[in-house]
C-alpha atoms as a PDB file:
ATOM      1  CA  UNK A   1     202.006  47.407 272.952  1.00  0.00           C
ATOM      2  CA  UNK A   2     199.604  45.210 274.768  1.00  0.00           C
ATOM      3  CA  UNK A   3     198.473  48.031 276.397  1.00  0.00           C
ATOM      4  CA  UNK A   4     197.504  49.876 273.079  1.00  0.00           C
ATOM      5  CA  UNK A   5     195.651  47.092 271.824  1.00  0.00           C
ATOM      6  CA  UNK A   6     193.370  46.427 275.252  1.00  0.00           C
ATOM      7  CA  UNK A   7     192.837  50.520 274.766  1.00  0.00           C
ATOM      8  CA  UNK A   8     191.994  49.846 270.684  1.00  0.00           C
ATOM      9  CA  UNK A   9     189.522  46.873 271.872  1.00  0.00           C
ATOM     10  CA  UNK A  10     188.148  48.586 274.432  1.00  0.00           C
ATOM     11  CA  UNK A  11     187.495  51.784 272.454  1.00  0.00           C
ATOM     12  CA  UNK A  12     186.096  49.524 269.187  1.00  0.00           C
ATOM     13  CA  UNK A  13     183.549  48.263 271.790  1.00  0.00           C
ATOM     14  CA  UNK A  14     181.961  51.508 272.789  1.00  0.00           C
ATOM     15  CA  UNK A  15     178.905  52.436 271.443  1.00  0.00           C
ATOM     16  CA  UNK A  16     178.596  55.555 269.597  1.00  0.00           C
ATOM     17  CA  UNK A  17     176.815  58.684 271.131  1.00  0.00           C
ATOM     18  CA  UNK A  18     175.465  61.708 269.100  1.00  0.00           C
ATOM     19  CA  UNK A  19     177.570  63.053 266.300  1.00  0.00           C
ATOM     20  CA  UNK A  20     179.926  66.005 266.637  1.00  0.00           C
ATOM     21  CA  UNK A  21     179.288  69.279 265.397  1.00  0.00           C
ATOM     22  CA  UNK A  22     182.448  70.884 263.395  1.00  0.00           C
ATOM     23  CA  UNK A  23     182.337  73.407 266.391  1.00  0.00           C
ATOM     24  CA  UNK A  24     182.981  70.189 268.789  1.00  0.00           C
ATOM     25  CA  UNK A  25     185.294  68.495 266.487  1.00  0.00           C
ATOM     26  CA  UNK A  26     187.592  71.300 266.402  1.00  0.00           C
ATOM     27  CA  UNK A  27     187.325  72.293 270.255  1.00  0.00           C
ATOM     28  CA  UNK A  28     187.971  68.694 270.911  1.00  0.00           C
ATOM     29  CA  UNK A  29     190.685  68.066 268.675  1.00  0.00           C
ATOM     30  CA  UNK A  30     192.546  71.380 267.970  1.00  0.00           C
ATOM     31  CA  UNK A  31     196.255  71.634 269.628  1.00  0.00           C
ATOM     32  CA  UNK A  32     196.313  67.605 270.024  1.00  0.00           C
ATOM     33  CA  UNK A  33     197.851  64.171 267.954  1.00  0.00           C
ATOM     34  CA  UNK A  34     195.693  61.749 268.260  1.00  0.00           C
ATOM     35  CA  UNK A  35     196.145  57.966 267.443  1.00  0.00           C
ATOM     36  CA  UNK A  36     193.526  55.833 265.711  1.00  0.00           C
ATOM     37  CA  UNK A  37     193.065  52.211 265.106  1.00  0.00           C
ATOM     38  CA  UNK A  38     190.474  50.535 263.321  1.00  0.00           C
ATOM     39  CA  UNK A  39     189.420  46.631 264.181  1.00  0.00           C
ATOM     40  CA  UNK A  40     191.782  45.808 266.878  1.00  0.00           C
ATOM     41  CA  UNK A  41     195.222  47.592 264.311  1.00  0.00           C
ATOM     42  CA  UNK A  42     196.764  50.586 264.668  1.00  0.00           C
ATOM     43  CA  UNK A  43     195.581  52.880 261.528  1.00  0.00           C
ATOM     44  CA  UNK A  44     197.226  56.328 261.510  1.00  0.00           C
ATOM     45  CA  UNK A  45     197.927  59.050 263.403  1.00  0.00           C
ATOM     46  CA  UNK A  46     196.849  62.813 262.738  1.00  0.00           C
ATOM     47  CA  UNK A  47     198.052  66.083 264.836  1.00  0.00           C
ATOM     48  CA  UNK A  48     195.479  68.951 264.662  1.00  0.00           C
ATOM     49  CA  UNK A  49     196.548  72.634 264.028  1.00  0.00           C
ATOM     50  CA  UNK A  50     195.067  75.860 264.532  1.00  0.00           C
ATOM     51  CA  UNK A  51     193.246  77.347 261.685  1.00  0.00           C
ATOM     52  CA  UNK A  52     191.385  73.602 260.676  1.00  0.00           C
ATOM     53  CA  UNK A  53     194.812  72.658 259.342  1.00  0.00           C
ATOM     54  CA  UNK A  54     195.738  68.694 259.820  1.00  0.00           C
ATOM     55  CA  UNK A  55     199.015  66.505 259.102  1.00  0.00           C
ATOM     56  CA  UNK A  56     197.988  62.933 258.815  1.00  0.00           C
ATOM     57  CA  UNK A  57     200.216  59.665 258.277  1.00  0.00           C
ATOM     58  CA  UNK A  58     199.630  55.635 258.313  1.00  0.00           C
ATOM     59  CA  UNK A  59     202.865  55.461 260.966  1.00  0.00           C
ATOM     60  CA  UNK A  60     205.645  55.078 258.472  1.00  0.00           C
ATOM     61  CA  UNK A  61     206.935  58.964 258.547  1.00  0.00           C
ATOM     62  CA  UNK A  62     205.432  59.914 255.367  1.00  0.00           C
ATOM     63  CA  UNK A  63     203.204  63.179 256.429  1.00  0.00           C
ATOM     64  CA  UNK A  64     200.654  64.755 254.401  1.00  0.00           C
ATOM     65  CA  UNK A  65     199.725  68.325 255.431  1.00  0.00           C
ATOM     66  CA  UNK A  66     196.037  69.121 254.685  1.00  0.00           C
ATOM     67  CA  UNK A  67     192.579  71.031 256.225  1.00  0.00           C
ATOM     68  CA  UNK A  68     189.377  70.437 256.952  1.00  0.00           C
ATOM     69  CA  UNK A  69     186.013  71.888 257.112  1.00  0.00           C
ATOM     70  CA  UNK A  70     182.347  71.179 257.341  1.00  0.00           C
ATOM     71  CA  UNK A  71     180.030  69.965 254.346  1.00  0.00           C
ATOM     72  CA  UNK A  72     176.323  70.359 254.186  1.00  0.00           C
ATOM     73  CA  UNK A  73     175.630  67.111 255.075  1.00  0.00           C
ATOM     74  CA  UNK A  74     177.366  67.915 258.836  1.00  0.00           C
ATOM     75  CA  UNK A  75     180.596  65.746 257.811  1.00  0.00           C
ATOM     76  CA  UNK A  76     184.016  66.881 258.472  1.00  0.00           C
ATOM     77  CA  UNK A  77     185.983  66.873 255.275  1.00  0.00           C
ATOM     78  CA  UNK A  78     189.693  66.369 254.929  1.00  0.00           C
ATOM     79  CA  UNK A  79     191.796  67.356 251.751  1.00  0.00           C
ATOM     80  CA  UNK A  80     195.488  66.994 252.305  1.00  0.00           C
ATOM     81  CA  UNK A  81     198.340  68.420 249.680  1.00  0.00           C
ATOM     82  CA  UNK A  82     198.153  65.005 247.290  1.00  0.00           C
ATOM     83  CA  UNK A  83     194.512  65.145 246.355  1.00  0.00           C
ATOM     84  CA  UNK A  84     192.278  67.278 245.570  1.00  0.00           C
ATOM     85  CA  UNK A  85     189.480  65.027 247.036  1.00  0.00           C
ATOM     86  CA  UNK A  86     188.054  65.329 249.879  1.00  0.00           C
ATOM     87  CA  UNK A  87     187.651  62.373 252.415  1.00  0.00           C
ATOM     88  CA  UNK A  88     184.125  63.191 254.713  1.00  0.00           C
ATOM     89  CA  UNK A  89     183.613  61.590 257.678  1.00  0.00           C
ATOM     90  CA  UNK A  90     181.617  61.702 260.632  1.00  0.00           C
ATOM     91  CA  UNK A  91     182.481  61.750 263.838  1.00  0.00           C
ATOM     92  CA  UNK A  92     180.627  60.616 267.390  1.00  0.00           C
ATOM     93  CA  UNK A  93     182.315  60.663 270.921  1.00  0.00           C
ATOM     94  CA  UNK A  94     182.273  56.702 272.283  1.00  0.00           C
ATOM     95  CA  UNK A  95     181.632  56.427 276.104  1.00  0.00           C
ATOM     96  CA  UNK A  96     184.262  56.846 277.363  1.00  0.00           C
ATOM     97  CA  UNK A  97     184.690  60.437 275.617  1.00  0.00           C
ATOM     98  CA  UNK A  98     187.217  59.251 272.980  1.00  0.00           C
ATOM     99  CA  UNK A  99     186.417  59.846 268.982  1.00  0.00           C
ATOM    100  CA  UNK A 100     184.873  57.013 266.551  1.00  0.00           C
ATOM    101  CA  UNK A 101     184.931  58.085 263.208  1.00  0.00           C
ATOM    102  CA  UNK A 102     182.951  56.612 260.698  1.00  0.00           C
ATOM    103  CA  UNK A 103     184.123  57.078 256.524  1.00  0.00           C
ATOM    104  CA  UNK A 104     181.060  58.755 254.713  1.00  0.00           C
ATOM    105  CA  UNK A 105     178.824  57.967 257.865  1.00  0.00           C
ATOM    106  CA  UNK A 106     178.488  54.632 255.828  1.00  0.00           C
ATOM    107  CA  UNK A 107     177.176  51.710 258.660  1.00  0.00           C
ATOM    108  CA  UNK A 108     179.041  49.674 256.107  1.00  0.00           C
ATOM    109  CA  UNK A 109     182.366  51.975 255.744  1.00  0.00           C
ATOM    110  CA  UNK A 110     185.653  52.173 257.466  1.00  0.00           C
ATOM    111  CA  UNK A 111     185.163  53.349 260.949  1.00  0.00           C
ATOM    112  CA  UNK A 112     188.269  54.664 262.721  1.00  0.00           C
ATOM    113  CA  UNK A 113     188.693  54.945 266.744  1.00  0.00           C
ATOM    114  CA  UNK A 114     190.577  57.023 269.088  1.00  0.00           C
ATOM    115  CA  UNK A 115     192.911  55.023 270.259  1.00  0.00           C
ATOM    116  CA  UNK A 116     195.421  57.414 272.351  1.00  0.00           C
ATOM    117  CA  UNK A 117     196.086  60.769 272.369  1.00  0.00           C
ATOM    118  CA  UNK A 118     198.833  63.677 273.110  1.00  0.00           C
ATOM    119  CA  UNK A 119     200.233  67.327 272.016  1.00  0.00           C
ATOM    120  CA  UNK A 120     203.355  66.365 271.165  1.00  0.00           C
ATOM    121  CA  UNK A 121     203.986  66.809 267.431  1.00  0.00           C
ATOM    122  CA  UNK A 122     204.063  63.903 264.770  1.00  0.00           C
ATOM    123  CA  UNK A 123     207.552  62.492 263.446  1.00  0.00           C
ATOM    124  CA  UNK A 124     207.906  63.315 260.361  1.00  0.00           C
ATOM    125  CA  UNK A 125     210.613  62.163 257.533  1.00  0.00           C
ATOM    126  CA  UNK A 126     212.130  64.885 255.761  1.00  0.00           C
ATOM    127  CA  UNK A 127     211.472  64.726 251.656  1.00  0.00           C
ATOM    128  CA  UNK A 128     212.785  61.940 249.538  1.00  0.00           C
ATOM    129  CA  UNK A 129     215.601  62.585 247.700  1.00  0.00           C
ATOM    130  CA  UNK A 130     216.957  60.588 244.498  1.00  0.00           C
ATOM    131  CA  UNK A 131     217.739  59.927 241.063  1.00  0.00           C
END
């Protein structure tokens, strides 16, 4: 664990670099799960599937399957199975090559980081069942 938060402070820190295109985002991210944090805390995790399709979840099991694309602004868009609206983002490679993420490209909005990364697939719960 202390290991995952030096790599979350040490990514936070990182100035930004130029922002991807969708073409980059999705050569960069397509096959892989990657990790995020945002201010020092781990955030979520999302695993990136062919075709621009996503499954995203704040680490408690609960998965939401969803897509992206690109808007006309440059963003890249996410709408997952539980909304129909979409959450835009934009998203720069820090120094050291990992994502930063910024909600609405808003200097002011959430920003994200890459905090690890892999190919294995998410856990997932199965559906809730009940009365």
């Amino acid at each position: 664990m202390k290991h995952l938060l030096l790599a979350l402070s040490l990514t936070f820190a990182t100035p930004a670099l130029a922002e991807m295109s969708a073409a980059e985002f999705e050569a960069y991210t397509t096959g892989k799960t990657l990790y995020y944090g945002s201010n020092g805390r781990e955030y979520g995790v999302e695993e990136y599937l062919d075709g621009r399709r996503v499954r995203w979840s704040f680490l408690d099991g609960r998965c939401r399957d969803g897509e992206w694309y690109e808007d006309a602004r440059g963003m890249i868009c996410f709408v997952y199975e539980d909304s129909t609206s979409p959450q835009c983002w934009s998203f720069r490679r820090g120094s050291q090559g990992r994502l930063i993420a910024r909600f609405e490209d808003d200097p002011e909005g959430t920003e994200l980081y890459e905090a690890t990364q892999n190919k294995e697939p998410m856990m997932c719960l199965g559906p809730e069942i009940g009365v």
